[in-house]
N, C-alpha and C. Protein backbone atom coordinates (compact mmCIF):
# COMPACT_ATOMS: atom_id res chain seq x y z
N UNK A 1 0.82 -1.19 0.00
CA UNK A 1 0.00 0.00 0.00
C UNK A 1 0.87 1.26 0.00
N UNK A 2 2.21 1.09 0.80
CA UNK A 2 3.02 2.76 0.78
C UNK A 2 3.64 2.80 -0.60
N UNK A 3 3.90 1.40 -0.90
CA UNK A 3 4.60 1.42 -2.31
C UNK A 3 3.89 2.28 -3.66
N UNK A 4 2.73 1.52 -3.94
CA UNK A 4 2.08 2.39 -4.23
C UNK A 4 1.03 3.83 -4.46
N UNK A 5 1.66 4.28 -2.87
CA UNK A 5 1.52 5.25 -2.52
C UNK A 5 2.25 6.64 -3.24
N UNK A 6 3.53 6.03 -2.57
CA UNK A 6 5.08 6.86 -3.15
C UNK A 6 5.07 6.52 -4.77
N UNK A 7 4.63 5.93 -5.49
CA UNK A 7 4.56 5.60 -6.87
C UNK A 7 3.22 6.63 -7.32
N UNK A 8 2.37 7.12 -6.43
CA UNK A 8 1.89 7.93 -7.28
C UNK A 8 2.13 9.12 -6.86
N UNK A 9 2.49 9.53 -6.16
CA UNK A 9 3.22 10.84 -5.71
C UNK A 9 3.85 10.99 -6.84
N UNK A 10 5.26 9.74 -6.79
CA UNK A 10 6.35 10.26 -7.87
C UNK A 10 5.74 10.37 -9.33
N UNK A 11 4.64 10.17 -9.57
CA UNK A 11 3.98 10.35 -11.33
C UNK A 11 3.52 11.66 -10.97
N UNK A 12 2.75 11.55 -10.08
CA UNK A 12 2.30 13.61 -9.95
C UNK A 12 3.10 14.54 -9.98
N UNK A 13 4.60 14.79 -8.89
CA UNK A 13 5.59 14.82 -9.23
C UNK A 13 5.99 15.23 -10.72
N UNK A 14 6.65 13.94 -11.19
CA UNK A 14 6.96 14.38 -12.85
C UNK A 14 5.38 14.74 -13.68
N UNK A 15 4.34 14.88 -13.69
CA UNK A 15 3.16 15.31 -14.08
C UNK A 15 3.13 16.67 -14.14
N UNK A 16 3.72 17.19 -12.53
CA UNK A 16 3.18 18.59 -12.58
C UNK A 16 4.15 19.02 -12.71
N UNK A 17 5.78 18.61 -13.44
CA UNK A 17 7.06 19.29 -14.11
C UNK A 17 6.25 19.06 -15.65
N UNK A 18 5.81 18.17 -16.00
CA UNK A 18 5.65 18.09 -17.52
C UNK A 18 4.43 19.05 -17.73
N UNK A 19 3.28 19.50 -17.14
CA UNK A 19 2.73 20.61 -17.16
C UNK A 19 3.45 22.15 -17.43
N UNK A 20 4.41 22.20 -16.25
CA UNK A 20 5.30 23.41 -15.78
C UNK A 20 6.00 23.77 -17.38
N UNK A 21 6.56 22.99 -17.98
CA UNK A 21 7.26 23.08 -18.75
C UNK A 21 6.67 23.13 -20.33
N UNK A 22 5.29 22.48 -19.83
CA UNK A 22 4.17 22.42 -21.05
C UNK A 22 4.46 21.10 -22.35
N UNK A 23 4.91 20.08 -21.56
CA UNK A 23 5.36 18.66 -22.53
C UNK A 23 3.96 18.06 -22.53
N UNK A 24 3.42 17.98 -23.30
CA UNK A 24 2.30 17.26 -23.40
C UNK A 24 2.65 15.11 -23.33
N UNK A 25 3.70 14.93 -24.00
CA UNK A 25 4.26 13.42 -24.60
C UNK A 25 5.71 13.47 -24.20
N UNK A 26 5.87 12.25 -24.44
CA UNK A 26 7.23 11.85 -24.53
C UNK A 26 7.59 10.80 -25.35
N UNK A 27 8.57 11.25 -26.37
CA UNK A 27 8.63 9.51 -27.31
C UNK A 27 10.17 9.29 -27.05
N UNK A 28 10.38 8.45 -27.78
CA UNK A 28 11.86 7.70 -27.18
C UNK A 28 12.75 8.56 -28.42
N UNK A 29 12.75 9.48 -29.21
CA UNK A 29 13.30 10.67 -29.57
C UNK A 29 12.95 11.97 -29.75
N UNK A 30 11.57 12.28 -28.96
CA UNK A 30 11.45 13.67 -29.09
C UNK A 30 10.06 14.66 -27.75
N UNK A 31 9.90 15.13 -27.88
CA UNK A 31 9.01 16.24 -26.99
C UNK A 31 8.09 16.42 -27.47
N UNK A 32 6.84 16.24 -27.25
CA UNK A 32 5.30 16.78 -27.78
C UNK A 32 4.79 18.10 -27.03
N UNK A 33 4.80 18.79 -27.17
CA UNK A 33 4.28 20.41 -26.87
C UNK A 33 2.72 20.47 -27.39
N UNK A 34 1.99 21.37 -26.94
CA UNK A 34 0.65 21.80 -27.65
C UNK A 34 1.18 22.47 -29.05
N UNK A 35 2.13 22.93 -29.43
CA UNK A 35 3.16 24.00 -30.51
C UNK A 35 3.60 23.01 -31.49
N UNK A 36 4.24 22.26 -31.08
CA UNK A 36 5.35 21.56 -31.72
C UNK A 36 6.03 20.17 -31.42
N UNK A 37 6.68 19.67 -32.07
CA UNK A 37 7.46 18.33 -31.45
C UNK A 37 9.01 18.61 -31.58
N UNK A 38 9.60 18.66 -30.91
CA UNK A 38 11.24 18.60 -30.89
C UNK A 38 11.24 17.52 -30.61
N UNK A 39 12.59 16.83 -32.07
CA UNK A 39 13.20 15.61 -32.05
C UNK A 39 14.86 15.85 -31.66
N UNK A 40 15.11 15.02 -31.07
CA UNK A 40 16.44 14.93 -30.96
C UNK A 40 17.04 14.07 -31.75
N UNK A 41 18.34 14.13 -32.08
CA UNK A 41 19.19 13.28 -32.82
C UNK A 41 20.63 12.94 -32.02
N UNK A 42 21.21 11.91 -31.37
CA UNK A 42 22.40 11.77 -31.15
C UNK A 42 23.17 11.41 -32.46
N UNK A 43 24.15 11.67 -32.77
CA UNK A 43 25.23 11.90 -33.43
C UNK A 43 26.66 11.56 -33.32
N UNK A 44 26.86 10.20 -32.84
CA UNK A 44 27.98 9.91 -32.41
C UNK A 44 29.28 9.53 -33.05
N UNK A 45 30.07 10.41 -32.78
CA UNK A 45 31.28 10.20 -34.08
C UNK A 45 32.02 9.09 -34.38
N UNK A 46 33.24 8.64 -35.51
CA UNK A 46 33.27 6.99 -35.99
C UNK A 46 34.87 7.52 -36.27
N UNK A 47 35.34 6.65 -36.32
CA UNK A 47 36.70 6.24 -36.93
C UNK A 47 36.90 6.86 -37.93
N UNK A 48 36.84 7.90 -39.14
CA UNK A 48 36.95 7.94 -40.17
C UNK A 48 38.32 8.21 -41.24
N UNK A 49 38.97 7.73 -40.04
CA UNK A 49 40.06 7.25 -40.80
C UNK A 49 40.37 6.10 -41.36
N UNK A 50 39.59 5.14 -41.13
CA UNK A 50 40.28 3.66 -41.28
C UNK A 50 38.60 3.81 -42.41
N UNK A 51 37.78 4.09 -42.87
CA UNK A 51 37.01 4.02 -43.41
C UNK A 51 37.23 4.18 -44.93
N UNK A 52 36.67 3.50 -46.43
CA UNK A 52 36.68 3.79 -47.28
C UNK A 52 36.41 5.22 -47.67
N UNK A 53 36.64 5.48 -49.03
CA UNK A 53 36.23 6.62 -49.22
C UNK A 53 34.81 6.22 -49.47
N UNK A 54 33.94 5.45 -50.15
CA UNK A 54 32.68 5.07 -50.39
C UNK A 54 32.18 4.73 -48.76
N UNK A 55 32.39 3.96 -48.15
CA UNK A 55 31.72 3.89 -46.49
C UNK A 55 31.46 5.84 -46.47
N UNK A 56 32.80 6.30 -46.39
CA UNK A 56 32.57 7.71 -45.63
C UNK A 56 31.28 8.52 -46.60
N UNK A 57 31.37 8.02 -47.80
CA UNK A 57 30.45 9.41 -48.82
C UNK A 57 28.94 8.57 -47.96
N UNK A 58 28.88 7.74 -48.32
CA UNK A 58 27.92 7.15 -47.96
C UNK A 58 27.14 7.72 -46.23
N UNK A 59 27.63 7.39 -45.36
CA UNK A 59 27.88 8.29 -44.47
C UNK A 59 27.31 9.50 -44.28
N UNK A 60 27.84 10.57 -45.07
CA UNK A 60 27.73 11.76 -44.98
C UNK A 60 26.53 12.24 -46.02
N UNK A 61 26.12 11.55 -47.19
CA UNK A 61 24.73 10.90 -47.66
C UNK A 61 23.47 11.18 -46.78
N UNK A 62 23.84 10.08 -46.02
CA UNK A 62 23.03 9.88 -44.99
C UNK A 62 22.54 10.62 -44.08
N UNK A 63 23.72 11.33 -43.44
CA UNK A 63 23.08 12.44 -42.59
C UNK A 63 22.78 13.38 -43.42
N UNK A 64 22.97 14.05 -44.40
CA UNK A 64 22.63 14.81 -45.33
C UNK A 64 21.30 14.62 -45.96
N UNK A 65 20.98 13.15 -46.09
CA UNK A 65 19.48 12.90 -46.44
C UNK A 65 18.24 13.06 -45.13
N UNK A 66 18.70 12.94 -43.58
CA UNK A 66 18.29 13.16 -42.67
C UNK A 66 17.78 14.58 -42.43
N UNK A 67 18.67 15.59 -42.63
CA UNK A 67 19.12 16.74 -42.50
C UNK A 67 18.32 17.71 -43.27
N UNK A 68 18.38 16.83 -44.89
CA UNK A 68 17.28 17.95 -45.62
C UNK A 68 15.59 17.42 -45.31
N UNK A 69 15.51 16.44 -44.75
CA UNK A 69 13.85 16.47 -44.42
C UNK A 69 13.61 16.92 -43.15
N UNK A 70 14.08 17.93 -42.61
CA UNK A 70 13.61 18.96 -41.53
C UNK A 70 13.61 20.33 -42.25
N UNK A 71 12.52 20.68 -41.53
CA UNK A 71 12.18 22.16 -41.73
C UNK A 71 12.95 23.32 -40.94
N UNK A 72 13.27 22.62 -40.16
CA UNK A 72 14.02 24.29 -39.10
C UNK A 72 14.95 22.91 -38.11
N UNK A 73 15.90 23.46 -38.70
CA UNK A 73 16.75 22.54 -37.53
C UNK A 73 17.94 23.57 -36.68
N UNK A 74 18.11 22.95 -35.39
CA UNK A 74 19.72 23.75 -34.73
C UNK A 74 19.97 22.69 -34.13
N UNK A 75 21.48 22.75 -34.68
CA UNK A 75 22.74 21.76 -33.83
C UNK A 75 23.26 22.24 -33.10
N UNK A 76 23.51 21.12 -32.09
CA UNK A 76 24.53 21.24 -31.46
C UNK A 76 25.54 20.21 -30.95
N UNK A 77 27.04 20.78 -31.04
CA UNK A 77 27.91 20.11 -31.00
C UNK A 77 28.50 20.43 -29.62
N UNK A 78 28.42 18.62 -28.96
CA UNK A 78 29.01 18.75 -27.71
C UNK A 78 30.48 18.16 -27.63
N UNK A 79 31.30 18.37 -27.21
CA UNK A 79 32.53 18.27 -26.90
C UNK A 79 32.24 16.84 -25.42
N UNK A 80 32.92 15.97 -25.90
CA UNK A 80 32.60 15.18 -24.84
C UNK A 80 33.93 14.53 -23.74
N UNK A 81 34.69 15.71 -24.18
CA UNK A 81 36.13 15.67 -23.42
C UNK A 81 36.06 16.02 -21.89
N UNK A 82 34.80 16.62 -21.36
CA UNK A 82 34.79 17.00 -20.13
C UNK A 82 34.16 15.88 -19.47
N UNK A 83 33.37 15.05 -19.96
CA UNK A 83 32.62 14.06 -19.73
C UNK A 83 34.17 12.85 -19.67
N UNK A 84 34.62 12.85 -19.84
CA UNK A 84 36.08 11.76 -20.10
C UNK A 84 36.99 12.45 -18.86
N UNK A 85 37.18 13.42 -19.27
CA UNK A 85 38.09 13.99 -17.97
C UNK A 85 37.42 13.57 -16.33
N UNK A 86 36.51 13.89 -16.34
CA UNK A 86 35.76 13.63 -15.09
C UNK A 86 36.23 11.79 -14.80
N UNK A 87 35.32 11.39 -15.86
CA UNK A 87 35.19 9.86 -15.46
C UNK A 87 36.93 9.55 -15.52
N UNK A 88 37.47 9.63 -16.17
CA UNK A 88 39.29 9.47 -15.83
C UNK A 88 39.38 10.01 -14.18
N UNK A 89 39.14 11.09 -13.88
CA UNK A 89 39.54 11.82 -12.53
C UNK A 89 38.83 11.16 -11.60
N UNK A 90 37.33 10.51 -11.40
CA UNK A 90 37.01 9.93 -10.81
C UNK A 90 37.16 8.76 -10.38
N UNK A 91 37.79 7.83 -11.66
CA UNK A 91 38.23 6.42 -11.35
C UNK A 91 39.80 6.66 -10.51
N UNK A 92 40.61 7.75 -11.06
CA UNK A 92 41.81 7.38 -10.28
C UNK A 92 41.70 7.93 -9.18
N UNK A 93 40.68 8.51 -8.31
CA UNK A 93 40.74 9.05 -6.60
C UNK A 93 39.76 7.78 -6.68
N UNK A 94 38.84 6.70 -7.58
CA UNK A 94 38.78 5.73 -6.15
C UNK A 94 40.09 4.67 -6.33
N UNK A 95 40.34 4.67 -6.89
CA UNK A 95 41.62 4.32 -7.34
C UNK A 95 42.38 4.03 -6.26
N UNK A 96 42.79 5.34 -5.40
CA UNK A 96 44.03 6.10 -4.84
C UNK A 96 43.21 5.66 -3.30
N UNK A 97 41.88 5.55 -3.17
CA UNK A 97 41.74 5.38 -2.14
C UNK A 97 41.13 3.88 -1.63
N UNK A 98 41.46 2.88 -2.53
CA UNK A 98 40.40 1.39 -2.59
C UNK A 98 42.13 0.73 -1.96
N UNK A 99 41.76 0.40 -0.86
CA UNK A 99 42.50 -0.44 0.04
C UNK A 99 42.37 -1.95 -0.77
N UNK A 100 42.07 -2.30 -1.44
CA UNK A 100 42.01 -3.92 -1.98
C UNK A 100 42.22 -3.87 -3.28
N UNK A 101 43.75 -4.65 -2.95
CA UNK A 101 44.66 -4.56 -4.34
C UNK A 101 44.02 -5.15 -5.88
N UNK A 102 43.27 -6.58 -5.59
CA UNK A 102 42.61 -6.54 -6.96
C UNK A 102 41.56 -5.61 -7.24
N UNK A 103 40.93 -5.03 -6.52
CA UNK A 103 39.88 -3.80 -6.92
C UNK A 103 40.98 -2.62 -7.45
N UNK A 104 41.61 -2.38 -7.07
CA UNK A 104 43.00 -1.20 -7.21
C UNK A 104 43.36 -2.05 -8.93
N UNK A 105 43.77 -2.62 -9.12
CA UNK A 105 44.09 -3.54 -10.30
C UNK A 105 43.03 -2.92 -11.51
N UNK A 106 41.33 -3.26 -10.79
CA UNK A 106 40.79 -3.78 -11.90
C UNK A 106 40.49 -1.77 -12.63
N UNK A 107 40.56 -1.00 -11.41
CA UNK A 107 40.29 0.29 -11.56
C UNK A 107 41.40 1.45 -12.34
N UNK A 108 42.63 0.41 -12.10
CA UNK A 108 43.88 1.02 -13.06
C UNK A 108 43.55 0.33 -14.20
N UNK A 109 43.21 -0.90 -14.78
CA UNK A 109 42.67 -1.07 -16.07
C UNK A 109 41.19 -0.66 -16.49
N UNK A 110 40.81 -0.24 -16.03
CA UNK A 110 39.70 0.43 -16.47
C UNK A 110 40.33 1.88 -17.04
N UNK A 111 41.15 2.98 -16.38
CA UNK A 111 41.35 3.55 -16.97
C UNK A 111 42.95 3.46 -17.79
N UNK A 112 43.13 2.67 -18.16
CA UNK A 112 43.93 1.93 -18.99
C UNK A 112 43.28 1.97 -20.56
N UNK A 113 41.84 1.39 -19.98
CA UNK A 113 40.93 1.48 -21.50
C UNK A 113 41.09 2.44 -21.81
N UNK A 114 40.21 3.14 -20.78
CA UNK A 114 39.57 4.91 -21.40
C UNK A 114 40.47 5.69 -21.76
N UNK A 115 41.99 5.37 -21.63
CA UNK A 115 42.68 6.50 -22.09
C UNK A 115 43.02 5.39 -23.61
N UNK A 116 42.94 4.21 -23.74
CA UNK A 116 43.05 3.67 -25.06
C UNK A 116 41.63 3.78 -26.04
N UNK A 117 41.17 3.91 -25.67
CA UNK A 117 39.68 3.92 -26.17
C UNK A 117 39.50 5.90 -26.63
N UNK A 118 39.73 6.76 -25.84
CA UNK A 118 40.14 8.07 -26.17
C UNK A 118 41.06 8.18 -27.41
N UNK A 119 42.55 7.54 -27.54
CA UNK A 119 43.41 7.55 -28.29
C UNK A 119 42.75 7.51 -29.66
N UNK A 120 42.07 6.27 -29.82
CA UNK A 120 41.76 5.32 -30.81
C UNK A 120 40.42 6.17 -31.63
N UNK A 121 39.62 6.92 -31.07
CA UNK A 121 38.45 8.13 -31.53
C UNK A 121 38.79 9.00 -31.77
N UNK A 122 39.94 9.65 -31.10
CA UNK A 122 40.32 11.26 -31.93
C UNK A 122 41.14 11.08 -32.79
């Protein structure tokens, strides 16, 4: 009974933010307004070096065929180097402070990846 108590609180809750803000919907890429629908697009960048020249035209095709069937579009380009810096800075203070050497191990290869995995995208 409290469970579903606190379960409808928390829908009223986000109810009376999606009012506040005037979202009528929500789809799994965009915003329904009484006005309008804003879609989002993630955009996540690729190797394009190791890529053909046909993969890449193709590619850029693509978003280009995306691109001209909107009516009013604005981008934006996020830089996701601060998002990396953090998670790097965060793994090595627990890092620095995890008393148990295979946890210490598995947290220096973790960022072992991320700085190989960084390398390998820019």
């Amino acid at each position: 009974m409290q469970k579903k108590k606190q379960q409808k609180q928390a829908e009223q809750k986000h109810q009376a933010t999606r009012q506040l803000i005037g979202v009528e919907g929500i789809t799994e890429y965009s915003l329904k307004t009484a006005s309008s629908e804003v879609v989002f697009f993630s955009v996540k960048p690729s190797n394009i070096s190791v890529l053909s020249e046909e993969n890449l035209a193709a590619k850029i095709y693509s978003l280009m065929t995306v691109l001209k069937g909107l009516t009013e579009i604005e981008i934006l380009c996020v830089n996701s180097r601060e998002s990396f810096e953090s998670n790097k800075n965060n793994l090595r203070r627990i890092a620095e402070k995890e008393e148990n050497p295979a946890v210490r191990r598995l947290l220096e290869q973790d960022m072992i990846f991320l700085l190989s995995y960084r390398i390998s995208i820019t």
